[in-house]
C-alpha atoms as a PDB file:
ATOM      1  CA  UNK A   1      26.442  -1.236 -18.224  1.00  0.00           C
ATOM      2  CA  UNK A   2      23.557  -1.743 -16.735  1.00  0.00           C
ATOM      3  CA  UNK A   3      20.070   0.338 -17.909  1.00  0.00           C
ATOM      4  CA  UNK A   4      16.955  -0.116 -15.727  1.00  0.00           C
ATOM      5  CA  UNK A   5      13.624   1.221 -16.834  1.00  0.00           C
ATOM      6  CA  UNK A   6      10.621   1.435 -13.911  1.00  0.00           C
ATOM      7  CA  UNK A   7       7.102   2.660 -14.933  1.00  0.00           C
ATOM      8  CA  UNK A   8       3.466   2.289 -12.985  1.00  0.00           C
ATOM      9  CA  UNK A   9       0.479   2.490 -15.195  1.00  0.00           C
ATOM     10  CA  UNK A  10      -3.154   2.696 -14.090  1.00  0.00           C
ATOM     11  CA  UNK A  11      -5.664  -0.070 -15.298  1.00  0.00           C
ATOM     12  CA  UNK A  12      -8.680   2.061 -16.042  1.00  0.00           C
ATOM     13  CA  UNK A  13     -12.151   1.262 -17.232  1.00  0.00           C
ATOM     14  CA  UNK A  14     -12.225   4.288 -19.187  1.00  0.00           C
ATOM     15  CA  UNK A  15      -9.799   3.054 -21.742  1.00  0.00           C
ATOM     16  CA  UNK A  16     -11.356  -0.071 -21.735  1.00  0.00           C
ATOM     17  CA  UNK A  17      -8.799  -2.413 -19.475  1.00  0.00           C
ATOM     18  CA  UNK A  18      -9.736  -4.432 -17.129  1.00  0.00           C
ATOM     19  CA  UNK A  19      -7.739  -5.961 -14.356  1.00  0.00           C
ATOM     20  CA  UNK A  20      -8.856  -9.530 -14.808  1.00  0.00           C
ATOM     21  CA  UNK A  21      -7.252  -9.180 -18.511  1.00  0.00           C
ATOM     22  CA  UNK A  22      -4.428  -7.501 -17.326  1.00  0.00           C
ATOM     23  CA  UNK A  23      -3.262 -10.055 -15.117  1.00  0.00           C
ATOM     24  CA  UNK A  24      -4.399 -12.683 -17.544  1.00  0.00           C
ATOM     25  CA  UNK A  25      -2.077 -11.392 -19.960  1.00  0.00           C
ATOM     26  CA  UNK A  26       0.824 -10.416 -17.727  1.00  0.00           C
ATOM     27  CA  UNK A  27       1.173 -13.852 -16.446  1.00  0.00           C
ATOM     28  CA  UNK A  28       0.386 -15.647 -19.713  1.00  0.00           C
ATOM     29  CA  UNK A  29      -3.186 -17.461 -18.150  1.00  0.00           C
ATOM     30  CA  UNK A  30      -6.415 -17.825 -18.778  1.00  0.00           C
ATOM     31  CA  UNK A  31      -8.853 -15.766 -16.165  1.00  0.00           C
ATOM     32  CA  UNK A  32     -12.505 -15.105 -16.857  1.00  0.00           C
ATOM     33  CA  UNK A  33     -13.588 -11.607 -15.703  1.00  0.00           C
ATOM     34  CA  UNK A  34     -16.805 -12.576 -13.674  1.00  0.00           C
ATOM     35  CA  UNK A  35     -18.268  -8.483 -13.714  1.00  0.00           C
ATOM     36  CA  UNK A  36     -18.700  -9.007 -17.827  1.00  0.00           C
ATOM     37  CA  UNK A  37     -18.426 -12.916 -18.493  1.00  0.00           C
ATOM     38  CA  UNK A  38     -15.281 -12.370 -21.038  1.00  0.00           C
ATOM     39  CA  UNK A  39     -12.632 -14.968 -20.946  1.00  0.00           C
ATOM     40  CA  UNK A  40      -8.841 -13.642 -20.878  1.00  0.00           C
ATOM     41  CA  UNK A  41      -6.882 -16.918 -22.893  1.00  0.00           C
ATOM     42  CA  UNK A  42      -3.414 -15.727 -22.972  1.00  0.00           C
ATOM     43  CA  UNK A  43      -2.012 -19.386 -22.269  1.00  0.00           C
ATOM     44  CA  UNK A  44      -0.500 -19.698 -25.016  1.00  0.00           C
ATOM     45  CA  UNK A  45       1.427 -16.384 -24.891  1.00  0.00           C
ATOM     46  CA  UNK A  46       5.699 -16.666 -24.626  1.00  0.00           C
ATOM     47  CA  UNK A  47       8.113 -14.995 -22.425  1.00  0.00           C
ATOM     48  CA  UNK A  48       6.644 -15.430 -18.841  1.00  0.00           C
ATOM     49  CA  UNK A  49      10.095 -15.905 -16.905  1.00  0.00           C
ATOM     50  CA  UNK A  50       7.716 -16.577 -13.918  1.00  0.00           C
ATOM     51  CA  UNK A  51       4.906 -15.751 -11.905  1.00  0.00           C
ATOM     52  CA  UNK A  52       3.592 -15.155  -7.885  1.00  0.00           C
ATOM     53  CA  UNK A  53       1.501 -13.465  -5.809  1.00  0.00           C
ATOM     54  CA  UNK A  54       2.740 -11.865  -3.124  1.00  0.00           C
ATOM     55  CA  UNK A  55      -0.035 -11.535  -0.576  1.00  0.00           C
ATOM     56  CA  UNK A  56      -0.364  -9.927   3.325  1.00  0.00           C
ATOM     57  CA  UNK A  57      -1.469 -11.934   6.232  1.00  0.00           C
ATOM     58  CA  UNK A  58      -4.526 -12.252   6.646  1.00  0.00           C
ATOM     59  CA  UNK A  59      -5.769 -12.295   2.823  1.00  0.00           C
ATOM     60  CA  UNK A  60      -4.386 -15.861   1.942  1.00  0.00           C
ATOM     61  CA  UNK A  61      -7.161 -16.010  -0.433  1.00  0.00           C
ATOM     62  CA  UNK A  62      -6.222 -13.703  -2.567  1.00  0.00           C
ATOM     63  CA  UNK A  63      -2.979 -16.000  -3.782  1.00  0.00           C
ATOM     64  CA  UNK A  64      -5.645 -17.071  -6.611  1.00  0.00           C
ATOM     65  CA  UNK A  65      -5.236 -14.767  -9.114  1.00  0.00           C
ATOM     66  CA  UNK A  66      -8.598 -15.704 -10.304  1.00  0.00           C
ATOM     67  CA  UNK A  67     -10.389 -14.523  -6.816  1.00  0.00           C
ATOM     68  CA  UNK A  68      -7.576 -11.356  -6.182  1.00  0.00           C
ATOM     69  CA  UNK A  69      -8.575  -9.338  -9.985  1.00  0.00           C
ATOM     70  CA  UNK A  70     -11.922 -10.342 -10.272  1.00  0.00           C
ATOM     71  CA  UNK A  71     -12.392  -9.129  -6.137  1.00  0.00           C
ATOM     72  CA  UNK A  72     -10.411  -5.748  -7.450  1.00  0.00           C
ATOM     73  CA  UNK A  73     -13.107  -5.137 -10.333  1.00  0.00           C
ATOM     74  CA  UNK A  74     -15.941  -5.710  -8.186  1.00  0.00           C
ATOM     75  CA  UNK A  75     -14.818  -3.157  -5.729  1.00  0.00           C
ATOM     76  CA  UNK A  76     -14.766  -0.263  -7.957  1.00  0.00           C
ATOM     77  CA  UNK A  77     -18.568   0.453  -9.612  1.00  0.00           C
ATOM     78  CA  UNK A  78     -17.819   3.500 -11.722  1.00  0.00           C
ATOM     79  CA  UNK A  79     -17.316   3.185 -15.056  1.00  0.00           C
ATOM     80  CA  UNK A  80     -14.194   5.048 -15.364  1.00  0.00           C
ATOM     81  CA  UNK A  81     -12.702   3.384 -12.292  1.00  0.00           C
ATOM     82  CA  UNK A  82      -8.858   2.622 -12.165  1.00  0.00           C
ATOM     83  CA  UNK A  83      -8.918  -1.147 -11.176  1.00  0.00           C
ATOM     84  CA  UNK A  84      -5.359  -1.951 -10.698  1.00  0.00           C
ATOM     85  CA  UNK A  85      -1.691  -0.789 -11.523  1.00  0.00           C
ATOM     86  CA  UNK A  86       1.090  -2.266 -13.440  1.00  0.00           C
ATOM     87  CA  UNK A  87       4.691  -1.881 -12.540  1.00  0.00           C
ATOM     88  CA  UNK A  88       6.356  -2.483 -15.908  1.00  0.00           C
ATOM     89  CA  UNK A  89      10.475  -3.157 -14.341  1.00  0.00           C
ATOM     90  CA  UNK A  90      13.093  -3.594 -16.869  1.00  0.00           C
ATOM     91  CA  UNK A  91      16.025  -5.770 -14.802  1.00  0.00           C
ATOM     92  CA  UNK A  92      19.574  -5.618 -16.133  1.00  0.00           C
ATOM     93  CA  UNK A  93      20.101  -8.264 -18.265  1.00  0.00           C
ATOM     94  CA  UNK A  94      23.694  -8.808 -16.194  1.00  0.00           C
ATOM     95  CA  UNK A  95      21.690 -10.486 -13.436  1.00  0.00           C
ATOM     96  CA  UNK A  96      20.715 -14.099 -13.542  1.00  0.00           C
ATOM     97  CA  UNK A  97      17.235 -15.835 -13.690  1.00  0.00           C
ATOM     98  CA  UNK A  98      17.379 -16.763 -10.272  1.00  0.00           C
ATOM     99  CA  UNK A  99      19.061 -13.453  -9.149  1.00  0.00           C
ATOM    100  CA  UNK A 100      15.957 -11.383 -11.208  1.00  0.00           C
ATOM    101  CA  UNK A 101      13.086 -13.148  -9.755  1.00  0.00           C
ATOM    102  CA  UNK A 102      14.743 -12.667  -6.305  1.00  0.00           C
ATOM    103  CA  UNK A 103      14.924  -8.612  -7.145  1.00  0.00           C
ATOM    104  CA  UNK A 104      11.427  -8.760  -8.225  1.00  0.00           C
ATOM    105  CA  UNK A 105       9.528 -10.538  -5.577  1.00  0.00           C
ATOM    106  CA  UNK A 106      11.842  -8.495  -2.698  1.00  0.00           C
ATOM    107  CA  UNK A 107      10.038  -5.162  -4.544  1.00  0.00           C
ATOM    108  CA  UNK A 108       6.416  -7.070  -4.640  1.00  0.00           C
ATOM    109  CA  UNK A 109       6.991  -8.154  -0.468  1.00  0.00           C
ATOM    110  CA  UNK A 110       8.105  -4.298  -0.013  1.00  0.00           C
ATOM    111  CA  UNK A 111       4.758  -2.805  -1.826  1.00  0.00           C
ATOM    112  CA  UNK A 112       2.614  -5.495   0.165  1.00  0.00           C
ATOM    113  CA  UNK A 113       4.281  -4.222   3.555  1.00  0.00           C
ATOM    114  CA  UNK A 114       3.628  -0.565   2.786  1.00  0.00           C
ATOM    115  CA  UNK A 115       0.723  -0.724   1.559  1.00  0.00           C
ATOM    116  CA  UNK A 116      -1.011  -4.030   2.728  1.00  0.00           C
END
C-alpha cells in the first residue's frame, strides 16, 4: 500500500536558515551564500536521486542555483525574513526512479505555472 507524506516548511532567518544552505544541502552541492560569505559544502552528502530547476519564461537565469538562492536572500532585508520554502514529498516507494522524478518535476512545472 502505498503511504505518501507532503509537508512545506518556511526557510526563515529567524531560526537561523538560510536559503543558499538549504538548497546546498537539498541537492547535495556546494553554494556560497554571497549576503554572509559562508560556504554550503554538502558535496559529499548521499541520497540525491536527482536534481532540477524548474524555472518560468522569462527568468532563464535563475536555472543556476547559485544565482536563483543567493537572488532570494538578497530580496528579503529583515532579519527574520522567510527566504524560501521546502516541499519535503515522500513518493511511494511502488513507483520507479524514472516514474518518481517524472511525479516530482510535473508538481515543480505546476507551482512555477501558478505562481511564476
Amino acid at each position: 500500500m502505498a503511504i505518501c507524506h507532503f509537508d512545506v516548511k518556511a526557510v526563515s532567518r529567524a531560526t537561523g536558515r538560510s536559503a543558499v544552505a538549504a538548497a546546498a544541502y537539498r541537492t547535495g552541492e556546494t553554494l556560497t551564500n554571497d549576503r554572509d560569505g559562508v560556504t554550503h559544502d554538502y558535496a559529499k552528502r548521499t541520497g540525491v536521486d536527482g536534481k532540477f530547476v524548474v524555472v518560468p519564461s522569462g527568468c532563464e537565469w535563475a536555472a543556476d542555483r547559485s544565482k536563483l538562492w543567493n537572488a532570494a536572500e538578497a530580496a528579503e532585508r529583515r532579519k527574520d525574513a522567510k527566504v524560501a520554502r521546502e516541499y519535503v514529498v515522500a513518493i511511494p516507494h511502488e513507483l520507479d526512479a524514472p516514474a518518481r522524478e517524472a511525479l516530482v518535476r510535473g508538481f515543480a512545472e505546476a507551482i512555477v505555472e501558478r505562481f511564476g
